[in-house]
N, C-alpha and C. Protein backbone atom coordinates (compact mmCIF):
# COMPACT_ATOMS: atom_id res chain seq x y z
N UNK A 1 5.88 15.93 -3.18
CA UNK A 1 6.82 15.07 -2.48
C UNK A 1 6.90 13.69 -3.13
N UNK A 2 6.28 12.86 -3.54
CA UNK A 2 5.80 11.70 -4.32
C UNK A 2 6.81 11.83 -5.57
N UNK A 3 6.61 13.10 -6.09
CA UNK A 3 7.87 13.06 -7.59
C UNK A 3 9.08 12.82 -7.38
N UNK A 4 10.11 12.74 -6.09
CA UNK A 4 10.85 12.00 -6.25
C UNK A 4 10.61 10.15 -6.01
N UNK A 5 12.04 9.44 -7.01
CA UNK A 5 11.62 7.85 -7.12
C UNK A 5 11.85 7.31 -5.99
N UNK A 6 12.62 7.86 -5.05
CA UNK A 6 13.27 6.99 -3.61
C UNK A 6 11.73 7.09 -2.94
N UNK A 7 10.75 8.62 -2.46
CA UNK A 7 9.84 8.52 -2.17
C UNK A 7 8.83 7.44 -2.16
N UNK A 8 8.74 7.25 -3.39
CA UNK A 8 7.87 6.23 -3.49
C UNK A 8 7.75 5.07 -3.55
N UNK A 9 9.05 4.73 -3.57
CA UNK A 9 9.43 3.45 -2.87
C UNK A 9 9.57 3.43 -1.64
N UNK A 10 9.69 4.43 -0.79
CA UNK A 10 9.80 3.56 0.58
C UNK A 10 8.28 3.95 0.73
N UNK A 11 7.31 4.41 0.19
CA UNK A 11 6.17 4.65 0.92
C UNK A 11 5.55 2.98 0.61
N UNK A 12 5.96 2.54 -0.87
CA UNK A 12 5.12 1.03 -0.56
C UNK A 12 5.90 0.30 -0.09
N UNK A 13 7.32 0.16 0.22
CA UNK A 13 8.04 -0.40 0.89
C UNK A 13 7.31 -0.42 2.12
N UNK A 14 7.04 0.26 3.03
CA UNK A 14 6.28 0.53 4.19
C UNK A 14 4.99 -0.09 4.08
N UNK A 15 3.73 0.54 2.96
CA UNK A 15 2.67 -0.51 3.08
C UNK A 15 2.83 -1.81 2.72
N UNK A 16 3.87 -2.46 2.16
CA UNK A 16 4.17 -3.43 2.26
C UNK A 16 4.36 -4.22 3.36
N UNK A 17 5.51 -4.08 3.87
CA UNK A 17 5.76 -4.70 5.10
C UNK A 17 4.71 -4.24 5.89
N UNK A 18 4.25 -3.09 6.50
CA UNK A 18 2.76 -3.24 7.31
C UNK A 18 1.59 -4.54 7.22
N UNK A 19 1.63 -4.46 5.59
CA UNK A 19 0.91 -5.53 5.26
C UNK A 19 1.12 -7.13 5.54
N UNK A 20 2.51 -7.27 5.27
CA UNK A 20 3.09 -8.49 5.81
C UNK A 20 2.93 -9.10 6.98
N UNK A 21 3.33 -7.70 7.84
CA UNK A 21 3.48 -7.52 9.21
C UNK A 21 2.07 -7.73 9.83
N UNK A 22 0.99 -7.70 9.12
CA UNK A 22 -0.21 -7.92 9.73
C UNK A 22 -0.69 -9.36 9.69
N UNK A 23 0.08 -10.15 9.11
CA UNK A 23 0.02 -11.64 9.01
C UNK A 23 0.97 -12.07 10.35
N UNK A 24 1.96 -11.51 10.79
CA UNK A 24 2.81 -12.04 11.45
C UNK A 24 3.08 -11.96 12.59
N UNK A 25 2.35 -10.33 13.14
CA UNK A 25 2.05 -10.08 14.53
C UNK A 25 0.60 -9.75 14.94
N UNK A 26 0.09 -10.19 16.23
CA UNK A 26 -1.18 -10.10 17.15
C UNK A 26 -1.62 -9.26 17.39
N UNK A 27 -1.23 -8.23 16.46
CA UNK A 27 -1.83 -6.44 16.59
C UNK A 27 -3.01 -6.23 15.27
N UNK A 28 -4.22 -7.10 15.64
CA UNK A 28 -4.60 -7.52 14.33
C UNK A 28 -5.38 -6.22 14.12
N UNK A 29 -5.50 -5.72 12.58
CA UNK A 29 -6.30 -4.12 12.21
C UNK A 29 -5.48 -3.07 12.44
N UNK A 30 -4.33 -2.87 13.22
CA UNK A 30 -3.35 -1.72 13.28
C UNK A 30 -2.61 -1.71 11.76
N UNK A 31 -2.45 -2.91 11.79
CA UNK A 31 -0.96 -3.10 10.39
C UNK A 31 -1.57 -2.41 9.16
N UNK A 32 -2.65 -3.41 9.17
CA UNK A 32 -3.64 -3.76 7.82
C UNK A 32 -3.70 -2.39 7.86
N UNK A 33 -4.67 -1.08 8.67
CA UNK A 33 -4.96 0.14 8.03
C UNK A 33 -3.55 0.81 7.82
N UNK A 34 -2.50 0.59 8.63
CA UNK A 34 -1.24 1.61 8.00
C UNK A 34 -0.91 1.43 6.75
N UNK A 35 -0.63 -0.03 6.25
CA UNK A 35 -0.55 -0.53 5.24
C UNK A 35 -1.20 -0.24 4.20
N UNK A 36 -2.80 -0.56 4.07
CA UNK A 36 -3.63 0.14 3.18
C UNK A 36 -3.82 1.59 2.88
N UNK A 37 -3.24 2.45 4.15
CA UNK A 37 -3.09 3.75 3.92
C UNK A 37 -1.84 4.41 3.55
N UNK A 38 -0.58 3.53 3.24
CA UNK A 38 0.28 3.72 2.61
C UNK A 38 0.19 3.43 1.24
N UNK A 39 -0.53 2.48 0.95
CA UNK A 39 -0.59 1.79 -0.27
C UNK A 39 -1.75 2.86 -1.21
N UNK A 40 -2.78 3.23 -0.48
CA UNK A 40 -3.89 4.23 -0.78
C UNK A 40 -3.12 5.47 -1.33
N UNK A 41 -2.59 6.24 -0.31
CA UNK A 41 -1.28 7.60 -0.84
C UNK A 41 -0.55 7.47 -2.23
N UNK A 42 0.07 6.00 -2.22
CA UNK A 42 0.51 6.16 -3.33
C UNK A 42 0.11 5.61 -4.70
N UNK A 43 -0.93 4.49 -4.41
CA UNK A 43 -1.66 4.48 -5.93
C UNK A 43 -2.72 6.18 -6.45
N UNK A 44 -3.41 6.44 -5.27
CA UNK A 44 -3.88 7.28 -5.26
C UNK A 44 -3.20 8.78 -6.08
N UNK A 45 -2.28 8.69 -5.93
CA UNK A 45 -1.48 10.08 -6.38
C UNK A 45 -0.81 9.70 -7.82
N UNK A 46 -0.88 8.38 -8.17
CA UNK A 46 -0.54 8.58 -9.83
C UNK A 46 -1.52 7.92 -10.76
N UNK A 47 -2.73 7.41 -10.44
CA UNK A 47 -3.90 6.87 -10.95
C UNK A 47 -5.50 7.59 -11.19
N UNK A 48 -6.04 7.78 -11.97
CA UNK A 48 -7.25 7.86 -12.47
C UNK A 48 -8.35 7.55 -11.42
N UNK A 49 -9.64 8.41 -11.33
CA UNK A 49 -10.07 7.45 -9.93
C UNK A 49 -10.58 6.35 -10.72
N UNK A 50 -11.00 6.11 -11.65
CA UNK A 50 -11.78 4.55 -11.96
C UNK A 50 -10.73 3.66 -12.30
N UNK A 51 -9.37 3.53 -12.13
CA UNK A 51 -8.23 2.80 -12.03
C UNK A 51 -8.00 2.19 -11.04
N UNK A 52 -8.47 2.92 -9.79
CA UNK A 52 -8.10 2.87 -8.20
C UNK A 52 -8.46 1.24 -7.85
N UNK A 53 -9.67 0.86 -7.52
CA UNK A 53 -9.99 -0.08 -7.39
C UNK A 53 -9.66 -1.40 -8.08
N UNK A 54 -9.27 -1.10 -9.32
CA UNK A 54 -8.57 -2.19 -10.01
C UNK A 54 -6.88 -2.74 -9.84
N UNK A 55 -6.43 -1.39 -9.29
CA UNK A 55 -5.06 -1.30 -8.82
C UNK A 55 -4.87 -2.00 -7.72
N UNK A 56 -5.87 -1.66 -7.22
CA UNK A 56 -5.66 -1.77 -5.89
C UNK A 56 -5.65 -3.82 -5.64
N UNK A 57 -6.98 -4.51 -6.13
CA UNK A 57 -6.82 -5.54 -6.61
C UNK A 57 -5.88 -6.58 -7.40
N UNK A 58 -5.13 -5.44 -7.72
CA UNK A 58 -3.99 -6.26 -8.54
C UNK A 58 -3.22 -6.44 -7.70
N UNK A 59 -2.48 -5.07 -6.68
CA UNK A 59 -1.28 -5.57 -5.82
C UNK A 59 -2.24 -6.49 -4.80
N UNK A 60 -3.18 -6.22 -4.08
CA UNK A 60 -3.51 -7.24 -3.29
C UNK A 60 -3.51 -9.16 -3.91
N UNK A 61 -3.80 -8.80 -5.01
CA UNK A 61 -3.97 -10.47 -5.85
C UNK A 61 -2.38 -11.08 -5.44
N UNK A 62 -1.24 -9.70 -6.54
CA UNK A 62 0.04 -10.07 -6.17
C UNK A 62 0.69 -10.44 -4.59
N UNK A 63 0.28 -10.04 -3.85
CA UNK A 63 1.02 -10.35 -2.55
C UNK A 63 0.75 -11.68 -1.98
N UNK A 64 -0.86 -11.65 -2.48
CA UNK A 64 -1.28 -12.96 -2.51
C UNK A 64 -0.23 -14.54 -2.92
């Protein structure tokens, strides 16, 4: 499901804004895990596992 490109954009489209969304509403720890578990699905499915953690650091740095 992931091999199409629309897919995988709305899946970080989604942990994205979750993520956002966890700065902006009082539902604090709901956002953050949807978010990270959107974001998890899809680095996860085109990365190496010893990539993972570094990836993962990078978009978090970027949003930053």
């Amino acid at each position: 499901m992931l091999t199409y490109d629309w897919v995988a954009l709305f899946i970080t489209l989604l942990g994205t804004m979750f993520l956002i969304g966890e700065l902006l509403v009082n539902m604090r720890g709901v956002f953050a895990v949807l978010g990270l578990g959107f974001i998890t699905v899809y680095f996860s499915s085109y990365l190496a596992p010893e990539m993972f953690v570094i990836m993962m650091l990078v978009y978090l740095l970027g949003i930053a």
